[in-house]
C-alpha atoms as a PDB file:
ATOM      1  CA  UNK A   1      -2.628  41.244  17.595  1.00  0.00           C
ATOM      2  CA  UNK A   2      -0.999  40.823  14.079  1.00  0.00           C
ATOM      3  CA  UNK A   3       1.988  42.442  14.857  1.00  0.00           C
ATOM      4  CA  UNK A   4       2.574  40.351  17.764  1.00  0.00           C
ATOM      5  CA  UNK A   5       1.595  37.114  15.157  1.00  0.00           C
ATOM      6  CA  UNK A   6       4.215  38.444  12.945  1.00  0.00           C
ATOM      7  CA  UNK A   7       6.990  39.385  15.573  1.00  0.00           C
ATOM      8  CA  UNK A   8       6.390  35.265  16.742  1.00  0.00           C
ATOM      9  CA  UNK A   9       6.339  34.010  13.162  1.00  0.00           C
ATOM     10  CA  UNK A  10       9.487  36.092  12.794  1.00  0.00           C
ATOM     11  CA  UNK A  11      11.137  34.970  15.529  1.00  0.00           C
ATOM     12  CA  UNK A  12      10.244  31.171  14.702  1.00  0.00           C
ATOM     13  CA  UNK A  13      11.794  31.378  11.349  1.00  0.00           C
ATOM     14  CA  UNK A  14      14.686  32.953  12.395  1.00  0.00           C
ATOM     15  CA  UNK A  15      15.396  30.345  14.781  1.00  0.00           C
ATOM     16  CA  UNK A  16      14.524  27.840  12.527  1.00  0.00           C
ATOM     17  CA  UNK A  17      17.098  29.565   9.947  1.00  0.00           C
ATOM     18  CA  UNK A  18      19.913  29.456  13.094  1.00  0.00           C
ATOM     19  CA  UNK A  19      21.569  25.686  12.443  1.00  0.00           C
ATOM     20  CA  UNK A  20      21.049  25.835   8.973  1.00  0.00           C
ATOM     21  CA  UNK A  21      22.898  28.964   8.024  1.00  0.00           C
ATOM     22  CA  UNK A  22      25.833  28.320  10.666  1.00  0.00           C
ATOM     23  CA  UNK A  23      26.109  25.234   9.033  1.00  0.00           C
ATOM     24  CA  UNK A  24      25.712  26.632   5.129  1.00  0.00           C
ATOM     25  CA  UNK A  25      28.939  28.486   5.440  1.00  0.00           C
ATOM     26  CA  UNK A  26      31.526  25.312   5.304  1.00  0.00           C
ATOM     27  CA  UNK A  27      29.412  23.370   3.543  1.00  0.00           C
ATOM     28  CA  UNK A  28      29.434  26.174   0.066  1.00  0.00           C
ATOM     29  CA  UNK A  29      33.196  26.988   1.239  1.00  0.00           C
ATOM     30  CA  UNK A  30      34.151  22.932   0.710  1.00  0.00           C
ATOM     31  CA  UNK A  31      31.997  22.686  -2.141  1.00  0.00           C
ATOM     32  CA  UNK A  32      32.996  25.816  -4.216  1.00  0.00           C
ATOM     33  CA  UNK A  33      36.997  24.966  -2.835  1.00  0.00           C
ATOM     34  CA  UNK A  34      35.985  21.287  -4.697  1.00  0.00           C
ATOM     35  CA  UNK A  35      34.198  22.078  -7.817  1.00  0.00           C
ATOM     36  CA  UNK A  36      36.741  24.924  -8.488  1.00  0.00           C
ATOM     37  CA  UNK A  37      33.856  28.045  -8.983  1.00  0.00           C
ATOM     38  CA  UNK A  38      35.126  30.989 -10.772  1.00  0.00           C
ATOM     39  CA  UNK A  39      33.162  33.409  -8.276  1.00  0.00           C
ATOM     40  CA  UNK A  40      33.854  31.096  -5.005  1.00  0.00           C
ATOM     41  CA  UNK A  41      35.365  34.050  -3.214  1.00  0.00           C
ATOM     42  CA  UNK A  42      32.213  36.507  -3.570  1.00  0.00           C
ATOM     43  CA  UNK A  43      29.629  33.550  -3.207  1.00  0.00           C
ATOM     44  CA  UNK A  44      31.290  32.454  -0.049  1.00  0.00           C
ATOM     45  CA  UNK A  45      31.689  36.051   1.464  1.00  0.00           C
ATOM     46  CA  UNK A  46      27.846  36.423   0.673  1.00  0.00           C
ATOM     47  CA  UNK A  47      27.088  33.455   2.608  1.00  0.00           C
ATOM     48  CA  UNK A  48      28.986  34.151   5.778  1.00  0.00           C
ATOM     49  CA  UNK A  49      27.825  37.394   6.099  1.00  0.00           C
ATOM     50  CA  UNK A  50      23.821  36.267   5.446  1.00  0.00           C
ATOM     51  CA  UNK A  51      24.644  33.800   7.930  1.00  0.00           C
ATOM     52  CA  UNK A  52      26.513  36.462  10.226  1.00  0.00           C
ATOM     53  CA  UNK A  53      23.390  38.527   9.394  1.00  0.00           C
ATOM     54  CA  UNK A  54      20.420  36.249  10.364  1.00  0.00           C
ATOM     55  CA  UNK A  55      22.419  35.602  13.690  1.00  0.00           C
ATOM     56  CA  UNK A  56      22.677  39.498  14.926  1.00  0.00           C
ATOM     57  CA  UNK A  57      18.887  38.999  13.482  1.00  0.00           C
ATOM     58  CA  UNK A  58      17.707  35.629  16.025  1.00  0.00           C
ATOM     59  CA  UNK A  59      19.268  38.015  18.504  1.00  0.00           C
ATOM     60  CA  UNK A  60      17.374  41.418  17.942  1.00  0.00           C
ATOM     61  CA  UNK A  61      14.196  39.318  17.413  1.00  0.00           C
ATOM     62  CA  UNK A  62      14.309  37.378  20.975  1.00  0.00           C
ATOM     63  CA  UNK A  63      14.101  40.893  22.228  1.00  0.00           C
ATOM     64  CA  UNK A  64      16.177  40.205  25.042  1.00  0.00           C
ATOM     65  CA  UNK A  65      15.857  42.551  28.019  1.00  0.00           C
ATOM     66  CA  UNK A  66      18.567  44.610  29.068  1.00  0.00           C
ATOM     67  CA  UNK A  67      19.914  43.068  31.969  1.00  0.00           C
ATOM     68  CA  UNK A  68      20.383  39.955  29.488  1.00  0.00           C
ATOM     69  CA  UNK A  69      22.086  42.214  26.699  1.00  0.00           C
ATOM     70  CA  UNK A  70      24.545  43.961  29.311  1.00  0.00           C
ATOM     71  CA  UNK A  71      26.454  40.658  30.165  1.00  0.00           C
ATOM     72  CA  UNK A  72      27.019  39.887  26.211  1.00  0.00           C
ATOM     73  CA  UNK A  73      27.889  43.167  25.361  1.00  0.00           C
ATOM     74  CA  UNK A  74      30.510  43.530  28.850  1.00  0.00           C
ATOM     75  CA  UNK A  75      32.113  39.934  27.589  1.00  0.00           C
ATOM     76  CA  UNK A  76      32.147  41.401  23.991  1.00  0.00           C
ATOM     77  CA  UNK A  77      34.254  44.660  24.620  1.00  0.00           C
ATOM     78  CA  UNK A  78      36.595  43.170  27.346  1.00  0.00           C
ATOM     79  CA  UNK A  79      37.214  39.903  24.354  1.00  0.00           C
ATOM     80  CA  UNK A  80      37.473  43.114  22.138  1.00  0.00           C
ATOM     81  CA  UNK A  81      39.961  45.136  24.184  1.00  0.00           C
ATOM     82  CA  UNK A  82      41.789  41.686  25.064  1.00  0.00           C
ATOM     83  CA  UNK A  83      42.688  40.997  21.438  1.00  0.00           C
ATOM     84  CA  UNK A  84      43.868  44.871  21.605  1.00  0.00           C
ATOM     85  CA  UNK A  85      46.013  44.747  24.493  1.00  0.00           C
ATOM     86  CA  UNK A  86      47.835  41.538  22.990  1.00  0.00           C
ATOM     87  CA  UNK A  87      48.339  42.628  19.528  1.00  0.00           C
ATOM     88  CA  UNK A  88      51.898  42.625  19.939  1.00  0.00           C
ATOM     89  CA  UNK A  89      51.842  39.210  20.513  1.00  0.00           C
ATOM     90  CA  UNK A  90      50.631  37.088  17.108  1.00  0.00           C
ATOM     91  CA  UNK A  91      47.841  34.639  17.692  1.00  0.00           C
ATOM     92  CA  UNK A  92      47.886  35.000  21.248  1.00  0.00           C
ATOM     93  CA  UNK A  93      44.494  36.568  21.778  1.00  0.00           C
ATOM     94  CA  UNK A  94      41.562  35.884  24.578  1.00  0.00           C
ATOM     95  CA  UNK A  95      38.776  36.497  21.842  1.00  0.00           C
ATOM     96  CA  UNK A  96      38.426  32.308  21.799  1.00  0.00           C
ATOM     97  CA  UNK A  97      38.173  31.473  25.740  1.00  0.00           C
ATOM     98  CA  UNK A  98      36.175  34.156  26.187  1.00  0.00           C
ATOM     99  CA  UNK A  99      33.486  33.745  23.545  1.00  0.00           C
ATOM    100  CA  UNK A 100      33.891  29.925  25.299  1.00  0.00           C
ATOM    101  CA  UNK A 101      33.251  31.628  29.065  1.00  0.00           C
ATOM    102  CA  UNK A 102      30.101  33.673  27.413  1.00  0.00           C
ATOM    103  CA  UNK A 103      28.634  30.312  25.417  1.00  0.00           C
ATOM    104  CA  UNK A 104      28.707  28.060  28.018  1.00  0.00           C
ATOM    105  CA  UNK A 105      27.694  30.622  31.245  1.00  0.00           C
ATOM    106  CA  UNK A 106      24.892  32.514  29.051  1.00  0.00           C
ATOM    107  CA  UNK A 107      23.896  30.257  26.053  1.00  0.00           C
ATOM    108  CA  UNK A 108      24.818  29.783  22.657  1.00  0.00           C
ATOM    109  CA  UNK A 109      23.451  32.757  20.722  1.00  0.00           C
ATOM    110  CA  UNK A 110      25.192  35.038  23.680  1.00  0.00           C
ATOM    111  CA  UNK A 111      28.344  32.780  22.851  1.00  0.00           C
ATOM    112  CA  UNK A 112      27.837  33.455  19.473  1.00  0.00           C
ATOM    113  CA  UNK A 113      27.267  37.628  19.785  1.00  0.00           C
ATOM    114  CA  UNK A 114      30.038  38.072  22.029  1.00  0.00           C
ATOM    115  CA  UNK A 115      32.323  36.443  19.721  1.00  0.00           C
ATOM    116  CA  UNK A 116      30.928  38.076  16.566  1.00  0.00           C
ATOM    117  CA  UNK A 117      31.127  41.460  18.485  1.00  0.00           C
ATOM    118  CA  UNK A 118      34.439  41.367  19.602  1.00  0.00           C
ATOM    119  CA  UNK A 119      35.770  40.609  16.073  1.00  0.00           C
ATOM    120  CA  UNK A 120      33.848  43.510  14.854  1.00  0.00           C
ATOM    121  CA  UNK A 121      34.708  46.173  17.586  1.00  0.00           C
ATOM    122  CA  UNK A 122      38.409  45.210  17.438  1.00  0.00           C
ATOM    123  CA  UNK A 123      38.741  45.372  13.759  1.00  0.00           C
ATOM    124  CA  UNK A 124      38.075  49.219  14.332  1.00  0.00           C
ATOM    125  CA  UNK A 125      41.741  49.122  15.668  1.00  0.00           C
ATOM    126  CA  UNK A 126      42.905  46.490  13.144  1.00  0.00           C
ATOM    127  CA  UNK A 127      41.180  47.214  10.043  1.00  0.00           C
ATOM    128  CA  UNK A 128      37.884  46.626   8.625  1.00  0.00           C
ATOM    129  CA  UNK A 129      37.945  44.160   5.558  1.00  0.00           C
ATOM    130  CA  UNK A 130      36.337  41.209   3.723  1.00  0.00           C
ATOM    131  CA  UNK A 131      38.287  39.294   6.603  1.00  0.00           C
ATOM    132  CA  UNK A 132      35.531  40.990   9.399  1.00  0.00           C
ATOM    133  CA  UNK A 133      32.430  38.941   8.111  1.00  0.00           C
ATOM    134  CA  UNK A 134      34.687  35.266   8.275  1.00  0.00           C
ATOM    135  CA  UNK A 135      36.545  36.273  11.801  1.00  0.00           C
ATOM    136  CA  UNK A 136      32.851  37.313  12.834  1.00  0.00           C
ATOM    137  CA  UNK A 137      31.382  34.012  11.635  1.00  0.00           C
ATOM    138  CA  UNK A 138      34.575  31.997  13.094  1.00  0.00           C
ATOM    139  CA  UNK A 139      34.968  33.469  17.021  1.00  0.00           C
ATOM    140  CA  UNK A 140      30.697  33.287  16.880  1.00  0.00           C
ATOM    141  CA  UNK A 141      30.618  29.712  15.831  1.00  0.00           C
ATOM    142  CA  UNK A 142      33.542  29.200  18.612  1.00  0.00           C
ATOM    143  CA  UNK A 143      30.758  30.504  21.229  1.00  0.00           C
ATOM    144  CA  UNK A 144      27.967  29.042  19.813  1.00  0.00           C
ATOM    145  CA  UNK A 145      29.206  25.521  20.365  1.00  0.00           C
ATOM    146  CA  UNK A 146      30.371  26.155  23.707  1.00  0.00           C
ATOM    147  CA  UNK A 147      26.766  26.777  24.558  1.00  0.00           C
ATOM    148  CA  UNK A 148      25.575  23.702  23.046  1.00  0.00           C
ATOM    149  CA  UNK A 149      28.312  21.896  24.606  1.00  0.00           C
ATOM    150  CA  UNK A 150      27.984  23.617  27.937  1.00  0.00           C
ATOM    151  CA  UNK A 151      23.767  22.961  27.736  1.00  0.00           C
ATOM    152  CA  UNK A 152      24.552  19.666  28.471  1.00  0.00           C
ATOM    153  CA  UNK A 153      26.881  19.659  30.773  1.00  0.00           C
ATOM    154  CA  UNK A 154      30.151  18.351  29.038  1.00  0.00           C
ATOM    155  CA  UNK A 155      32.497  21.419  29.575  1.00  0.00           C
ATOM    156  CA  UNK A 156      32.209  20.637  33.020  1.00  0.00           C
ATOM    157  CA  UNK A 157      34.986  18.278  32.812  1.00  0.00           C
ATOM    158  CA  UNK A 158      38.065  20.627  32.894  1.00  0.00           C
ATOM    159  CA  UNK A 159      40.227  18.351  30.523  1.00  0.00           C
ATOM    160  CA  UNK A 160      36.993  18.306  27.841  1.00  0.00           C
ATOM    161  CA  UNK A 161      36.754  22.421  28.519  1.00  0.00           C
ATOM    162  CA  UNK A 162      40.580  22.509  27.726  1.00  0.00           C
ATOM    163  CA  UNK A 163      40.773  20.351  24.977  1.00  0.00           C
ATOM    164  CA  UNK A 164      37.568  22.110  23.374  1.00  0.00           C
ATOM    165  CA  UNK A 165      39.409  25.037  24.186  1.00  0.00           C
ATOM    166  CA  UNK A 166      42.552  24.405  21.964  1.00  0.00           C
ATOM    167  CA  UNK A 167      40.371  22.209  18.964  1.00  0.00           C
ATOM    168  CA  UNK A 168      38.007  25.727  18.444  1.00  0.00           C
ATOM    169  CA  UNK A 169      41.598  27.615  17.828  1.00  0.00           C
ATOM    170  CA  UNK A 170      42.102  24.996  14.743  1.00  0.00           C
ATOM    171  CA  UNK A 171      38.631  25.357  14.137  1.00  0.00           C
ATOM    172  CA  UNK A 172      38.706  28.849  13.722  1.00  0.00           C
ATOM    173  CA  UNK A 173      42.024  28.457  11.730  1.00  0.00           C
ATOM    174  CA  UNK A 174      40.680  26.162   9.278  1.00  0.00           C
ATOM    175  CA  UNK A 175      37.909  28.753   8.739  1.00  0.00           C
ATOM    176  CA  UNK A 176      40.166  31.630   8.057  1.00  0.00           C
ATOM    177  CA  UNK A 177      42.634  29.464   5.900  1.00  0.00           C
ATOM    178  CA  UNK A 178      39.648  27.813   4.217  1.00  0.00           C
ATOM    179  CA  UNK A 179      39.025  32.030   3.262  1.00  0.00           C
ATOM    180  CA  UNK A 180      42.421  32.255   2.462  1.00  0.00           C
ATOM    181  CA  UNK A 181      42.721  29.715  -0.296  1.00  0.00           C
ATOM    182  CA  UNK A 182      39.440  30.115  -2.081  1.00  0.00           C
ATOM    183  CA  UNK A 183      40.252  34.091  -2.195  1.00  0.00           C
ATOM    184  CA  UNK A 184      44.051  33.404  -2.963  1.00  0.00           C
ATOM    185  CA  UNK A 185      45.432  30.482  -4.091  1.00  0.00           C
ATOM    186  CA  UNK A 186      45.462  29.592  -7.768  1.00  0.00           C
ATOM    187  CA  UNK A 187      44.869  27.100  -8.522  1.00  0.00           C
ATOM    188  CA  UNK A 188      43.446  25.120  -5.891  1.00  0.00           C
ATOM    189  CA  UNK A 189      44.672  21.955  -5.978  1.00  0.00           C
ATOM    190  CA  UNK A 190      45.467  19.315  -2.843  1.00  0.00           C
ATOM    191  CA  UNK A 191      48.634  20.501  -2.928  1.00  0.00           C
ATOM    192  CA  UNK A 192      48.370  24.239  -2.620  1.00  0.00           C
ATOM    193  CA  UNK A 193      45.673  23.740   0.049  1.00  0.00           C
ATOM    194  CA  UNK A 194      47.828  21.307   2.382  1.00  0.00           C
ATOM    195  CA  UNK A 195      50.617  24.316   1.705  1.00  0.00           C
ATOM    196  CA  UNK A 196      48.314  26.637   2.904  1.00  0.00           C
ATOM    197  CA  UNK A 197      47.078  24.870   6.265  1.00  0.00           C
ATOM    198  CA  UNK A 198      51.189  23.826   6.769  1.00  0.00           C
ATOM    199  CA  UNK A 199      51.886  27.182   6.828  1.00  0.00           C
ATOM    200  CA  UNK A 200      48.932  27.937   9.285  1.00  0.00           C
ATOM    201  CA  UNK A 201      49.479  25.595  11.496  1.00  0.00           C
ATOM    202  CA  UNK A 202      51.917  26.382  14.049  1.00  0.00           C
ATOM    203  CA  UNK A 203      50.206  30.021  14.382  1.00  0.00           C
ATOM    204  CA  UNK A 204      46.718  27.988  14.909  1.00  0.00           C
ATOM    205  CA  UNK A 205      48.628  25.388  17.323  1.00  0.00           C
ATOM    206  CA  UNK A 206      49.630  28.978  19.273  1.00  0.00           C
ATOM    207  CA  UNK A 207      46.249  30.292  19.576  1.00  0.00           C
ATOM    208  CA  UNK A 208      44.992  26.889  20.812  1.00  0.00           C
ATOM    209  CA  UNK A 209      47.432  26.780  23.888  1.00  0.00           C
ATOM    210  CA  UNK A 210      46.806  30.652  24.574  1.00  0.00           C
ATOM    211  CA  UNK A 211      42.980  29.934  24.637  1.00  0.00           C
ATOM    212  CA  UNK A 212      43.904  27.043  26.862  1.00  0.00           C
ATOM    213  CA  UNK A 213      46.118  29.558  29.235  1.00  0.00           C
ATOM    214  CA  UNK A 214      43.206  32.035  29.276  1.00  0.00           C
ATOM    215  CA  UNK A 215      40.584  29.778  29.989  1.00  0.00           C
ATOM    216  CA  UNK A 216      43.041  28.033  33.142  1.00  0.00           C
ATOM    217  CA  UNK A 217      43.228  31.880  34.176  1.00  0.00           C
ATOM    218  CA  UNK A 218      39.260  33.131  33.545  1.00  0.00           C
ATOM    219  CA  UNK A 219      36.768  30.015  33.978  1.00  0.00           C
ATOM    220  CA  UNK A 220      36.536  29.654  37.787  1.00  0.00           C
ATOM    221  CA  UNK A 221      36.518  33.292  38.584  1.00  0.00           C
ATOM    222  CA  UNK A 222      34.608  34.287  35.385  1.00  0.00           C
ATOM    223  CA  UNK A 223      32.098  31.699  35.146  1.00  0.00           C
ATOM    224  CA  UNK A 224      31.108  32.168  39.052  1.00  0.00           C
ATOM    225  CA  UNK A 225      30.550  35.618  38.670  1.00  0.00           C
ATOM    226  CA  UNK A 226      28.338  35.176  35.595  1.00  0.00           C
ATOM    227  CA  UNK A 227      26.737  32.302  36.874  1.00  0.00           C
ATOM    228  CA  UNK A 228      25.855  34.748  40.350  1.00  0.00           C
ATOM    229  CA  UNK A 229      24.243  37.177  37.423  1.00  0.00           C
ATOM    230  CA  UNK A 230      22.067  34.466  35.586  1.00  0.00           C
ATOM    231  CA  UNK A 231      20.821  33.121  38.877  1.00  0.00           C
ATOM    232  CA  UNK A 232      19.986  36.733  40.503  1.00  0.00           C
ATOM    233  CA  UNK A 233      18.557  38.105  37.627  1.00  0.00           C
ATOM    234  CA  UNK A 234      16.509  35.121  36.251  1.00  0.00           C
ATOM    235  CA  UNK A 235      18.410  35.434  32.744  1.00  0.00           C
END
């Protein structure tokens, strides 16, 4: 009986933790950008990945059966071996649309994993580096608000879907150049951070009208198999 008291207590302050960690990691990453902190590049990395962290956590501690976990973890490798097969081709990657696909067909902690995942698994191929923990925290927070958004109903709208679709590529972009200039650029001044989002820009502009072209291609066919899933197996 304790254990179980613990494993709910557990699981209710993890989920209490959920918005306010997602939410820590821009906030400290503006703030440390703005108030110049010697150590903003460490301080930062340890928030993402205790915010990375307490999501995989939320996760593991709604104990989710397996024919829920199978679903997240399919979407995960095939966003993982997407972003393999079009390596070739900069910024042009399916991670985004289907982390979107996952978020709004399973819910937003699934959106969330499967994005995290799929930066993690593919980064085996790429490289593993301080970059995994932000790309984790930036393709998860891309599926994570597709499930809030698609809880109520507003990605239903294909022109909303697509034009959520290409703002979560800037999205992420900001979050990776955000990375960029409190790890690199010295000093930070207006400046030297506009330089650093012009030069980011077209590539981010890119992966916002592949995400579009891969969500045209996979949300019909996609989402009404998963949906078929959820319904037959009570997920």
């Amino acid at each position: 009986m304790e254990a179980g008291s613990a494993g709910t207590m557990r699981r209710r302050l993890l989920a209490a933790l959920e918005v306010p960690s997602i939410l820590a990691v821009p906030v400290v990453l503006v703030a440390c950008a703005a108030n110049g902190v010697q150590a903003a590049a460490g301080l930062t990395l340890l928030v993402v990945v205790l915010c990375v962290g307490l999501s995989l956590a939320g996760y593991e501690a709604s104990r989710p059966a397996l024919r829920q976990v199978m679903p997240t973890a399919t979407l995960a490798g095939l966003a993982a071996a997407g972003r393999i097969l079009f390596a070739p081709i900069p910024d042009v990657k399916p991670v985004s649309a289907i982390a979107i696909v996952a978020g709004a067909a399973l819910g937003r902690r699934e959106g969330f994993m499967v994005g995290a995942l799929a930066a993690l698994v593919s980064n085996f191929f790429f490289g593993q580096g301080a970059w995994t923990p932000w790309q984790m925290y930036a393709w998860g927070l891309v599926g994570y608000l597709a499930g809030v958004l698609g809880e109520r109903g507003i990605l239903e709208r294909r022109g909303v879907l697509y034009a959520y679709g290409f703002v979560s590529a800037l999205m992420y972009g900001a979050i990776l150049n955000g990375w960029y200039v409190i790890g690199y650029v010295e000093p930070i001044t207006w400046p030297t951070v506009v330089a650093a989002y012009a030069a980011g820009l077209p590539w981010d502009c890119l992966h916002g009208v592949a995400t579009v072209g891969f969500l045209a291609a996979i949300w019909v066919p996609w989402g009404a198999r998963i949906r078929r899933v959820v319904a037959k197996y009570g997920l």
